[in-house]
Protein backbone atom coordinates (compact mmCIF):
# COMPACT_ATOMS: atom_id res chain seq x y z
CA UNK A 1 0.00 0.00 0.00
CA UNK A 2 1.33 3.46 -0.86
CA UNK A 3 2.32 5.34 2.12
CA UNK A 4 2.00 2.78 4.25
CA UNK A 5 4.15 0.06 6.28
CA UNK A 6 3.68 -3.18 4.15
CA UNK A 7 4.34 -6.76 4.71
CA UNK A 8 4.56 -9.65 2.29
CA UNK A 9 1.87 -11.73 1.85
CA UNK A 10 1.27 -14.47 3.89
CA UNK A 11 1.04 -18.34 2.47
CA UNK A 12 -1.16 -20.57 3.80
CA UNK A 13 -0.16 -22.50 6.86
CA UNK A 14 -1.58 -26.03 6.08
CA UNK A 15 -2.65 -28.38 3.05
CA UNK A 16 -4.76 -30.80 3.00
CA UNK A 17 -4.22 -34.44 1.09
CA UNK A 18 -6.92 -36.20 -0.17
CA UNK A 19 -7.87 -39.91 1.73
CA UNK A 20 -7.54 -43.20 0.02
CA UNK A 21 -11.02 -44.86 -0.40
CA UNK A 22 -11.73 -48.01 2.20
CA UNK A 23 -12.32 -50.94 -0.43
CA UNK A 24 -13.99 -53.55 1.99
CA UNK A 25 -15.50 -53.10 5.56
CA UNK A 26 -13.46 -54.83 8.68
CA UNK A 27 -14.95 -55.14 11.81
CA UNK A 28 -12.04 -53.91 13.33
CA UNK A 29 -12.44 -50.85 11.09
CA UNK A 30 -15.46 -50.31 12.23
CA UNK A 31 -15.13 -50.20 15.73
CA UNK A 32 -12.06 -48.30 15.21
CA UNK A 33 -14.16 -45.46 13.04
CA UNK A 34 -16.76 -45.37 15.92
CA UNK A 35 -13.88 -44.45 18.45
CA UNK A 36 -12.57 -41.83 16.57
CA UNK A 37 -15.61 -40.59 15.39
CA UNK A 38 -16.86 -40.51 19.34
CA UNK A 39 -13.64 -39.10 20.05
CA UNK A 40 -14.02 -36.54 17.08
CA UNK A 41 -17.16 -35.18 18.77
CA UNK A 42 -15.35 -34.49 22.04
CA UNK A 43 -12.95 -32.82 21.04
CA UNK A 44 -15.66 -30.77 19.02
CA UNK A 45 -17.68 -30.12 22.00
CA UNK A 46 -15.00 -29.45 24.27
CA UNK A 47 -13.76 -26.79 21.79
CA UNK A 48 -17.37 -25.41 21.45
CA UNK A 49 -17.51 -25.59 25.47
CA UNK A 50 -14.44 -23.89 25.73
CA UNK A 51 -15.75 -20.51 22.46
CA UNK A 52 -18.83 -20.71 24.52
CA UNK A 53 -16.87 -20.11 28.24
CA UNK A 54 -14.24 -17.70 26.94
CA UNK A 55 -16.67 -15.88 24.60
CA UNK A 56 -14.10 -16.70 21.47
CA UNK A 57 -17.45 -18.09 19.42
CA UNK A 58 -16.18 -18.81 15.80
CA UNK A 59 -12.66 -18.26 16.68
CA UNK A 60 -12.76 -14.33 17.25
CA UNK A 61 -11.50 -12.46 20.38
CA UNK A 62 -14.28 -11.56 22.99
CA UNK A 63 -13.09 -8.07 23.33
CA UNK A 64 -11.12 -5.83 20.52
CA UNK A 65 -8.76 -4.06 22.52
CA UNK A 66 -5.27 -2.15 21.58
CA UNK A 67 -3.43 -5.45 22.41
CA UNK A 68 -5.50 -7.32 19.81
CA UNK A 69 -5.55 -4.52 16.89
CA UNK A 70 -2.22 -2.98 17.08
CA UNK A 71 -0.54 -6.33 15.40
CA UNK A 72 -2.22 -5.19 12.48
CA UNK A 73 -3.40 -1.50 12.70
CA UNK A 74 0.44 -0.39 12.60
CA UNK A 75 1.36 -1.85 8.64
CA UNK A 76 -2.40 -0.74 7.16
CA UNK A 77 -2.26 2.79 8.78
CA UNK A 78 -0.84 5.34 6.03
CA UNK A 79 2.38 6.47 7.37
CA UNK A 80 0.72 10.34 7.32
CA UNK A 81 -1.77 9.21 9.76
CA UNK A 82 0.72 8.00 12.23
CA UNK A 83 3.41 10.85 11.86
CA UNK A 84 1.23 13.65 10.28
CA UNK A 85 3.35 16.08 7.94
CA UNK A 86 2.20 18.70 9.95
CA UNK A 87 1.24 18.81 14.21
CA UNK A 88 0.28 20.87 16.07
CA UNK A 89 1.48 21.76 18.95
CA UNK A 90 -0.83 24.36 20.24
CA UNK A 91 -0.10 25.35 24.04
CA UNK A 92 2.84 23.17 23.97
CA UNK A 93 6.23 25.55 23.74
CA UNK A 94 7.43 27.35 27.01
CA UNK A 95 4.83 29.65 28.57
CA UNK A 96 1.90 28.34 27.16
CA UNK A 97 3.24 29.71 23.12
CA UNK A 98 2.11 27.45 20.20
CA UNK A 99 4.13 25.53 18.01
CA UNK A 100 3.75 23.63 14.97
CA UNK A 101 6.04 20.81 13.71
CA UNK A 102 6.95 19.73 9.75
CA UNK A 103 7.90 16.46 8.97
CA UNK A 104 10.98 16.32 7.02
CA UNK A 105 12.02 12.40 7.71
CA UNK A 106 10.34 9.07 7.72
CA UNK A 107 12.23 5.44 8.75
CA UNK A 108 10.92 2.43 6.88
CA UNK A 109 9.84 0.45 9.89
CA UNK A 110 13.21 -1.23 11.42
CA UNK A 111 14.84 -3.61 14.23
CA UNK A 112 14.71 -1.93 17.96
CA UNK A 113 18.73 -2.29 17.81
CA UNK A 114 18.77 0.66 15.00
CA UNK A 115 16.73 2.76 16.80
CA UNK A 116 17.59 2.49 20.57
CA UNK A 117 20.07 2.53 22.85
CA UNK A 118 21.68 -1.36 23.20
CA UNK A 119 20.41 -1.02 27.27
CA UNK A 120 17.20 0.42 26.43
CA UNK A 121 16.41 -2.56 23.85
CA UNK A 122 17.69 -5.00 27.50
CA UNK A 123 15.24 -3.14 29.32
CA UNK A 124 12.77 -4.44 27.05
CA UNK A 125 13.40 -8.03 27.00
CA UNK A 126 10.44 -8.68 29.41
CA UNK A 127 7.83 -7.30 26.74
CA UNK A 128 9.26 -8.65 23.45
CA UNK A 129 10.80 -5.23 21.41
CA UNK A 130 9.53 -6.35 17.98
CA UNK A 131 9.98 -3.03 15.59
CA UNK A 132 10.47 0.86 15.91
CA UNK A 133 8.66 3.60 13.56
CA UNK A 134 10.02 6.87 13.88
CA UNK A 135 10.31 10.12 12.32
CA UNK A 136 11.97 13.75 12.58
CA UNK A 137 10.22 16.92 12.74
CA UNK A 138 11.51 20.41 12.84
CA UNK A 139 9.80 23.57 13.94
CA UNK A 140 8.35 27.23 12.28
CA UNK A 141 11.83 28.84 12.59
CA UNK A 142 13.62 25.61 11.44
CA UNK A 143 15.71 25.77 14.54
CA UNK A 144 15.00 22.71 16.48
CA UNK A 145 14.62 18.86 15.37
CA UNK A 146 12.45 16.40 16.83
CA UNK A 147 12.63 12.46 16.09
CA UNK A 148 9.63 10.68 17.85
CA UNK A 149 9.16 7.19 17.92
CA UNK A 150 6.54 4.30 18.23
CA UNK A 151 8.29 1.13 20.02
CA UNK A 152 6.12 -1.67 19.60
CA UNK A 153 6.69 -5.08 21.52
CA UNK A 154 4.86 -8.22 22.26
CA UNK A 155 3.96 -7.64 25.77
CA UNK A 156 0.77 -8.26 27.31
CA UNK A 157 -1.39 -5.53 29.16
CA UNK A 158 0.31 -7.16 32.56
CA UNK A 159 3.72 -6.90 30.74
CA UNK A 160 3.28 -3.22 29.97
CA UNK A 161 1.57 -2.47 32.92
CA UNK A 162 4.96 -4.04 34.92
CA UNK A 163 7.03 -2.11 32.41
CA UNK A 164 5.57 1.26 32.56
CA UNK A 165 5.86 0.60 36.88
CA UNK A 166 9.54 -0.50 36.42
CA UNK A 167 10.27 3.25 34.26
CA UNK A 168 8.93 5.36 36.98
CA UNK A 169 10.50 2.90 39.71
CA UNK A 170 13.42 2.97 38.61
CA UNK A 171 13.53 6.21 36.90
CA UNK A 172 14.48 4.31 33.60
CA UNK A 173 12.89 7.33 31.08
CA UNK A 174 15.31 9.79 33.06
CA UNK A 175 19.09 7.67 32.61
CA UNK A 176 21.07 9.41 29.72
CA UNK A 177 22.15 5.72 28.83
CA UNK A 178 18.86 4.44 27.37
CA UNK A 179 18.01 7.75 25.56
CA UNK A 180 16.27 7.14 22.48
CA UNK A 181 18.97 7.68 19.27
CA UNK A 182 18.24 10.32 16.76
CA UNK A 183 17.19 9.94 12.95
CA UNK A 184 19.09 12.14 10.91
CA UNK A 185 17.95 13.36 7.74
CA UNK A 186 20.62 14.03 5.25
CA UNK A 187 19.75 17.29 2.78
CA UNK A 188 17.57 18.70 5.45
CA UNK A 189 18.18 20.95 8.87
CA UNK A 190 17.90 17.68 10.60
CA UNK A 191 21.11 16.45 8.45
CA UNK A 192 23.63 16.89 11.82
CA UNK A 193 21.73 15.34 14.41
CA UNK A 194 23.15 12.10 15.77
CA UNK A 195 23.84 11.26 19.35
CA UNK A 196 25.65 13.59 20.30
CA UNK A 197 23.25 16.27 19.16
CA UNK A 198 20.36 15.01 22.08
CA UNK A 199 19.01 17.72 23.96
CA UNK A 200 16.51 16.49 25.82
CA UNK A 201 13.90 13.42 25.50
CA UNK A 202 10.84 11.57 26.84
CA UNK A 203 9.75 7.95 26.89
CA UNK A 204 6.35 6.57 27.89
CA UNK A 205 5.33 3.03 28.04
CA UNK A 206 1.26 2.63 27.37
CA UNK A 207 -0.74 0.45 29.18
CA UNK A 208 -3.65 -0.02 27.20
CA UNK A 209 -1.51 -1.06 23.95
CA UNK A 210 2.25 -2.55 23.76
CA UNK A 211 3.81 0.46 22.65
CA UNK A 212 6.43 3.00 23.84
CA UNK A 213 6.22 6.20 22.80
CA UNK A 214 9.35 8.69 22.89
CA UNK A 215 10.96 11.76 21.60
CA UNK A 216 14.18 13.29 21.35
CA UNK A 217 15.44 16.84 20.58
CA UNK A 218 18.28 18.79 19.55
CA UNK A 219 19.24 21.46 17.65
CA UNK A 220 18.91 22.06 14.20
CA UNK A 221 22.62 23.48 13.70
CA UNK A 222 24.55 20.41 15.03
CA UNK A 223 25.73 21.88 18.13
CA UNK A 224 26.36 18.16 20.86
CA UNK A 225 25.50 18.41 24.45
CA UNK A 226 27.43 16.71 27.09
CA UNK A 227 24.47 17.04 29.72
CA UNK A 228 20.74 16.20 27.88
CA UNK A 229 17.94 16.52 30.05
CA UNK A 230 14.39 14.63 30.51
CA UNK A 231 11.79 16.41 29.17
CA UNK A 232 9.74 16.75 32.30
CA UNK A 233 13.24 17.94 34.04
CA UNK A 234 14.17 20.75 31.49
CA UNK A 235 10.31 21.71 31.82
CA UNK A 236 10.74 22.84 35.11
CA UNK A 237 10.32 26.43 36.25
CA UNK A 238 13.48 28.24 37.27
CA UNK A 239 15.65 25.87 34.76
CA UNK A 240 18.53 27.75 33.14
CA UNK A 241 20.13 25.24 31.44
CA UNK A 242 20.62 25.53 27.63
CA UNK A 243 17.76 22.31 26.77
CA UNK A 244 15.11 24.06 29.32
CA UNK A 245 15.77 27.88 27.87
CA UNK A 246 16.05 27.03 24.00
CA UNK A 247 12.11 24.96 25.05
CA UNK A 248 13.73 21.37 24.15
CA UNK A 249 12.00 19.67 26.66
CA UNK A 250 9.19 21.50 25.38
CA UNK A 251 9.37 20.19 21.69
CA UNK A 252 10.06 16.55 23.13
CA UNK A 253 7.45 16.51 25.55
CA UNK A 254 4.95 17.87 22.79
CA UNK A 255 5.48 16.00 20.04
CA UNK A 256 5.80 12.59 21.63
CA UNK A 257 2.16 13.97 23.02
CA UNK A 258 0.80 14.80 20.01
CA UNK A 259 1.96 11.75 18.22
CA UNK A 260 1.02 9.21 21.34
CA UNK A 261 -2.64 11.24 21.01
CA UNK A 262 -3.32 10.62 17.36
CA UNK A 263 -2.01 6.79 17.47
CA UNK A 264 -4.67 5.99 20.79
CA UNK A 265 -7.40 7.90 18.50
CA UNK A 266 -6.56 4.98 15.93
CA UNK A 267 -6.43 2.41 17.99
CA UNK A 268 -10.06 3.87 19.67
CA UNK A 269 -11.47 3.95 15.82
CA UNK A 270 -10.14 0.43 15.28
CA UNK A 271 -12.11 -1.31 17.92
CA UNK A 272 -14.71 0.27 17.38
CA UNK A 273 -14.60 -0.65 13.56
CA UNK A 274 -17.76 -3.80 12.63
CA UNK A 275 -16.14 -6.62 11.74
């Protein structure tokens, strides 16, 4: 699909061979076709018992939820829905000011180990880091860049709901170490920014769908820092640090807001969607 995160298509799973025909009747044949077919319809019942209990009638889950859609909804959704060319960011920049974002990057859809930092992809081990979407934004005045990512994993709502208690914990989303790496965008203002170009950043781990969400900021003319802040940290009143006075936390904390709100308003259409 154009603009969208594709996969190949699938082949089918099983065949089936046609049985040889039974020439003569045995009574042992028989007897053994009456056990299996007995057998047959308990195993039938049991699994109709079992669609019945679980409400899984006909083989489909008793509740759509994020877990359920989001191993589909994130290679059919047009990359523009999920990273928008344009957000914005209204009431987001220091003070209450508005900002808007322009997308000047998009990553085909790639391994966590690309994306993250090697102890940020451990971190994840418990939850199953499958694949990382992510693309960089810059603002009006083409001063800052933004890359903001969509982690998802395997994990279970119990798995993400351990994970997201484990960040704040252990104050994982605040350790320089498993900061989030930036996507540089060659021929654009968002050409310089690698690693050492990280500002500030923000990670959140949903509960209601395996997926991180994070962004990281820097700024646009390549300049490194050796001290990046958390988002929420460079946010805070009084800061005069260069990432909380330039409004880095700011673009991180937006953004990654912005993009986290538009992917649960997909999800939230999904479910709802007949079947």
């Amino acid at each position: 699909m154009p603009g969208a995160y594709g996969l190949p298509p699938e082949t089918p799973a099983e065949t089936t061979t046609r049985l040889r025909p039974v020439r003569t009747r045995h009574p042992a044949r028989a007897a053994a076709a009456v056990a299996c077919l007995v057998l047959g319809l308990g195993l039938v019942g049991g699994a109709a018992a079992g669609a019945w209990l679980t409400g899984e009638a006909n083989g489909a889950p008793a509740t759509r939820t994020g877990y359920t859609e989001i191993r589909t909804l994130w290679h059919s959704t047009p990359v523009d829905t999920l990273f928008p060319r344009t957000v914005d960011g209204e009431g987001t920049g220091p003070g209450g000011a508005d900002r808007v974002w322009t997308r000047i990057a998009v990553a085909p859809a790639g391994p966590c180990a690309d994306a993250l930092d090697p102890l940020l992809v451990r971190a994840l081990r418990p939850v199953g880091c499958t694949r990382v979407l992510r693309a960089t934004y810059t603002d009006e005045t083409a001063s800052n860049v933004t890359t903001v990512g969509l982690v998802l994993t395997e994990g279970d709502r119990a798995g993400m709901t351990a994970l997201g208690a484990r960040f704040v914990r252990e104050g994982l989303a605040r350790r320089t170490d498993l900061m989030p790496r930036a996507l540089a965008a060659p021929g654009t203002v968002a050409a310089g920014f690698g690693d050492a170009q990280r500002a500030s950043w923000r990670v959140n781990a949903l509960t209601d769908a395996p997926v991180l969400v994070y962004a990281v900021s820097g700024f646009a003319d390549g300049r490194p820092f050796a001290a990046p802040e958390p988002a929420d940290e460079a946010m805070r009143k009084g800061r005069t640090t260069a990432a909380a006075q330039s409004g880095l936390g700011n673009e991180a904390r937006g953004l990654a807001d912005r993009i986290e709100r538009g992917l649960r308003a997909r999800i939230a259409a999904a479910v709802e969607e007949p079947e």
